[in-house]
Protein backbone atom coordinates (compact mmCIF):
# COMPACT_ATOMS: atom_id res chain seq x y z
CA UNK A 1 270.66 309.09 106.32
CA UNK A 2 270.19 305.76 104.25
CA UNK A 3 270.35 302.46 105.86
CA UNK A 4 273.89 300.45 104.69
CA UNK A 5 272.98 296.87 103.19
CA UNK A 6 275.68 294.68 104.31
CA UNK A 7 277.53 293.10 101.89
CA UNK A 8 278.07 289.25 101.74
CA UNK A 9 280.42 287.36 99.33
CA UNK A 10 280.16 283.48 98.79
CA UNK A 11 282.87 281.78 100.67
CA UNK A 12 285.44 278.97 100.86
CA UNK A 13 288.25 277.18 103.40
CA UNK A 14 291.20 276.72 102.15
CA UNK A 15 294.59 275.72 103.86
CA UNK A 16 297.44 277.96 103.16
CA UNK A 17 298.96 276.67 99.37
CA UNK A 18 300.41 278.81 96.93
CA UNK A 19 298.38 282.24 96.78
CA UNK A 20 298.34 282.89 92.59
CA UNK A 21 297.18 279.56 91.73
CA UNK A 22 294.41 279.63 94.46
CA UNK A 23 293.68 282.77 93.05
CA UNK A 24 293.28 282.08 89.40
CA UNK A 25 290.89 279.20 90.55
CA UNK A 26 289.03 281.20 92.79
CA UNK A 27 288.66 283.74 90.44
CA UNK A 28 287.02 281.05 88.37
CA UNK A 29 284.62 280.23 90.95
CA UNK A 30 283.70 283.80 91.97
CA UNK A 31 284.20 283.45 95.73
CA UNK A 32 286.08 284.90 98.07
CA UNK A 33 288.93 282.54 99.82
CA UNK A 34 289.15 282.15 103.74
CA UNK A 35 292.98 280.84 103.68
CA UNK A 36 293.96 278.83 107.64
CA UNK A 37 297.25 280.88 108.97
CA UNK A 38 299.47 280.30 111.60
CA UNK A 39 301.29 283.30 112.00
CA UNK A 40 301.78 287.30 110.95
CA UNK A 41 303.79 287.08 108.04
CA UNK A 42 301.12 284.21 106.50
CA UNK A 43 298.14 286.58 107.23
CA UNK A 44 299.95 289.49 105.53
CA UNK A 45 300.70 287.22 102.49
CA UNK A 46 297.00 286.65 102.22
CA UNK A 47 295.66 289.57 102.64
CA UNK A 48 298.23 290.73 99.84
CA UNK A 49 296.15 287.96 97.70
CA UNK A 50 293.04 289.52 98.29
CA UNK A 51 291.71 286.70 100.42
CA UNK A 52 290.47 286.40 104.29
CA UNK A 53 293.26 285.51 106.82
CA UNK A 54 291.83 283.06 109.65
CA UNK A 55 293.85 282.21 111.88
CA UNK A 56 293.83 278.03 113.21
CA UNK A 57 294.04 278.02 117.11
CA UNK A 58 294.10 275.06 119.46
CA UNK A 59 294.58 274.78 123.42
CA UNK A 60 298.37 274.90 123.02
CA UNK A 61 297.89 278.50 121.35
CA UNK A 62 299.24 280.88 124.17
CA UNK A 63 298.19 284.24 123.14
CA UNK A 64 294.30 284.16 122.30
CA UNK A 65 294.02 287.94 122.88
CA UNK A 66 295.83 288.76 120.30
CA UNK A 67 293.62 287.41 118.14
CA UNK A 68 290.65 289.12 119.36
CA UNK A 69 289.37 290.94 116.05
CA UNK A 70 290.88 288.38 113.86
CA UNK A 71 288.66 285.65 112.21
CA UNK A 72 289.85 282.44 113.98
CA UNK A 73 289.17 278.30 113.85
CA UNK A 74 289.44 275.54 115.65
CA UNK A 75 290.41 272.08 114.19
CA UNK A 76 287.57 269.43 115.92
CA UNK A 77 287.24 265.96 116.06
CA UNK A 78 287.99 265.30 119.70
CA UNK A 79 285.25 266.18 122.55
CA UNK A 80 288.28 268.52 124.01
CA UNK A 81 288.75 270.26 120.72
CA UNK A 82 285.15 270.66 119.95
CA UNK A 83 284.34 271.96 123.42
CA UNK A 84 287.54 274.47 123.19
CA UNK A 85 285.82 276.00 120.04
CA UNK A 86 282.71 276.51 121.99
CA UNK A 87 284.38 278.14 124.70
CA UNK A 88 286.74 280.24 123.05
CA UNK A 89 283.69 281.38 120.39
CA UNK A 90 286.17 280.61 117.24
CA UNK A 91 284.67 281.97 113.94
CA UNK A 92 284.62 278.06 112.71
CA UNK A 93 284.62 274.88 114.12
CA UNK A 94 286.98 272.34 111.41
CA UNK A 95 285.86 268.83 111.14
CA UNK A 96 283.65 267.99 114.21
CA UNK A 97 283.27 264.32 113.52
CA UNK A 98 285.15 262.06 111.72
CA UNK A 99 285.00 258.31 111.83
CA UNK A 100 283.80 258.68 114.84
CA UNK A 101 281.52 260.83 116.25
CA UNK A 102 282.01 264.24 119.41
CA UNK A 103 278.93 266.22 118.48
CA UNK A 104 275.87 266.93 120.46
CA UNK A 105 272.78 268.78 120.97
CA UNK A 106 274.00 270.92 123.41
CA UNK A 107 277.68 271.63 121.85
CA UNK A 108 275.34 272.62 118.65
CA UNK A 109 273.43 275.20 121.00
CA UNK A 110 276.72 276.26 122.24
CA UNK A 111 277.81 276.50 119.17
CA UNK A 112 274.62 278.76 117.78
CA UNK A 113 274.86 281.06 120.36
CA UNK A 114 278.72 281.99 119.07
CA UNK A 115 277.79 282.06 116.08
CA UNK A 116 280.23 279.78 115.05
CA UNK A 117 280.32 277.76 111.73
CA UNK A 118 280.53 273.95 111.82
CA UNK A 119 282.54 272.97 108.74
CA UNK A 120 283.02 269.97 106.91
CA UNK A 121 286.26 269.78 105.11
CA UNK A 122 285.90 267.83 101.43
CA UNK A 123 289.19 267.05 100.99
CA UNK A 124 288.81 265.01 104.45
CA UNK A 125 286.05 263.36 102.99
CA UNK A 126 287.56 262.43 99.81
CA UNK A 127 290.93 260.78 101.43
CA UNK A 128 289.13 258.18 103.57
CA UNK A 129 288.67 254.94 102.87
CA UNK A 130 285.15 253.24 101.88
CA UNK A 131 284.84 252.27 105.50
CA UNK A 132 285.41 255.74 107.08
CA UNK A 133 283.33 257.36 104.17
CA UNK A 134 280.56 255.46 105.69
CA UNK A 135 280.83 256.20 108.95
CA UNK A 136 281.58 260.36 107.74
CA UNK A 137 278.96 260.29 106.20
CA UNK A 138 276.59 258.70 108.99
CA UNK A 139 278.15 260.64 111.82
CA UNK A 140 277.73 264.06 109.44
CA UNK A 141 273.39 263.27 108.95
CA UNK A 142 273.47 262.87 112.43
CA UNK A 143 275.45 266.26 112.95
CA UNK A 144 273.12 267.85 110.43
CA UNK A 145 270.05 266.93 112.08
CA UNK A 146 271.48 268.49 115.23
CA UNK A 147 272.67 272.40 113.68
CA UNK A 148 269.32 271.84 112.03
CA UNK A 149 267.54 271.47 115.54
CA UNK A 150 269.44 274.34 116.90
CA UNK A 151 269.53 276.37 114.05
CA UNK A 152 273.71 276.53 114.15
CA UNK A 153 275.19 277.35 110.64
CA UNK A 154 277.03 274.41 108.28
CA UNK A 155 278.97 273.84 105.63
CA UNK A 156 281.08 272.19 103.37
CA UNK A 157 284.52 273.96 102.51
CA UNK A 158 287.19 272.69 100.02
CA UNK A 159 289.75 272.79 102.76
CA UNK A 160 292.29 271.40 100.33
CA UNK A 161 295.92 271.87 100.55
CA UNK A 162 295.71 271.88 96.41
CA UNK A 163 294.08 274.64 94.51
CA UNK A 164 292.94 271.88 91.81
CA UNK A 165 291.01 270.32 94.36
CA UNK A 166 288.89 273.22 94.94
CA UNK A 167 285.32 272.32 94.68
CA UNK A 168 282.73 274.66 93.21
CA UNK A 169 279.62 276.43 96.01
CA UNK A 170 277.23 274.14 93.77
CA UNK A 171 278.96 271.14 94.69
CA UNK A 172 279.32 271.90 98.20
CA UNK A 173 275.72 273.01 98.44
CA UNK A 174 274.49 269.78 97.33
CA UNK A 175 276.82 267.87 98.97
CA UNK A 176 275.47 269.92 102.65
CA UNK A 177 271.84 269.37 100.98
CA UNK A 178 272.82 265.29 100.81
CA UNK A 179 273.28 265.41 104.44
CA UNK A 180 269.70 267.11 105.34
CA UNK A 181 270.29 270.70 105.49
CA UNK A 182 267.37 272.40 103.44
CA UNK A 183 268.59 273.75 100.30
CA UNK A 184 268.10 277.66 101.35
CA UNK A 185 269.97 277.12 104.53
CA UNK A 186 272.83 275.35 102.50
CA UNK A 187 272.96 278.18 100.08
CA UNK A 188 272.65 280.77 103.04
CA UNK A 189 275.40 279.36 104.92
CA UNK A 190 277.91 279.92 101.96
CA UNK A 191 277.59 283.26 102.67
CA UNK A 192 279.55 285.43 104.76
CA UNK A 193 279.19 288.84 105.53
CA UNK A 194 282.35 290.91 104.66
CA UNK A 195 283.76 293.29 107.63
C-alpha cells in the first residue's frame, strides 16, 4: 500500500472582503487564502470561493465546541488574549505584540506545543505611525528570537481588509527573515498542510 505525501499549499490571512476580487489576486499570487469568519453563512461563502474558513474566537465566544474541527484564531495583543490562545490551542495566534509588548518564553513553549502559528499582520504594520513602527518592529525581533528558541512557527500574513493590499509570500518571507527567522524556517512556515 503506498505511503500518502501530504500535500501543503503556500498560505495567506486575510480578513473577510469581497471573495472575487481576493480571488483574482490570489490567483495571481498562487496561494491559497485563509479568510477570518465570524459566523456559518461567512464560512459557507468562503468555502464557495475556494478558500480556508477560520473562524476568529475570543473569551466572549460562548460555544468553543462547536468549533472543534474548524481552523480557528485568536486576535492577541493583551497578556489575557495571548494566554486564551494558548489555552484554547487556536490554529493562530493574530498580532501578539504591538506597540507594546505580551510575549514570552514560556507563552512561545505553550504556544509550540499547540502547534499554533504566531502571526504578524502587515497591514497592522503598515498603518502605524513612525513611532509605533519602531517599537513593532523591536517588540517583533524580540518575539522572533523567542519562537526561534522554542522552535514555535511565525509568520507574516497580509491580513488586509483590501485585496490590493495583499502582499506577495516573497515579501512576507523577507519581511519574517528581517526580524531573525532563518530563511528556510520563514519559507517553511508559509506552508500549510491541506486537510
Amino acid at each position: 500500500m503506498p505511503h500518502e505525501v501530504p500535500a501543503f499549499i503556500i498560505m495567506d490571512l486575510v480578513f473577510g472582503q469581497p471573495l472575487k476580487e481576493l480571488l483574482q489576486v490570489s490567483i495571481y499570487f498562487k496561494e491559497k487564502l485563509i479568510v477570518l469568519v465570524s459566523n456559518e453563512a461567512q464560512e459557507k461563502k468562503v468555502k464557495q470561493a475556494s478558500c480556508i474558513p477560520c473562524y476568529l474566537v475570543s473569551e466572549e465566544t460562548t460555544d468553543l465546541s462547536s468549533l472543534k474541527n474548524k481552523k480557528t484564531a485568536v486576535l492577541g495583543g493583551s497578556v489575557k488574549a495571548n494566554e486564551f490562545a494558548a489555552k484554547i490551542g487556536a490554529d493562530f495566534l493574530l498580532q501578539p505584540s504591538g506597540s507594546k509588548q505580551f510575549f514570552d518564553l514560556g507563552l512561545a513553549q505553550k504556544l509550540a506545543d499547540n502547534n499554533t502559528t504566531v502571526i504578524l499582520l502587515f497591514e497592522e504594520l503598515m498603518s502605524a505611525n513612525s513611532f509605533e513602527r519602531h517599537n513593532y518592529w523591536k517588540n517583533y525581533s524580540e518575539l522572533v528570537r523567542y519562537c526561534k528558541l522554542k522552535n514555535t512557527k511565525f509568520i507574516v500574513a497580509s491580513g488586509c481588509k483590501d485585496p490590493l493590499h495583499l502582499r506577495p509570500p516573497k515579501v512576507r518571507e523577507s519581511l519574517a527573515v528581517l526580524l531573525g527567522l532563518p530563511y528556510g524556517k520563514a519559507r517553511e512556515y508559509l506552508k500549510q498542510e491541506i486537510k
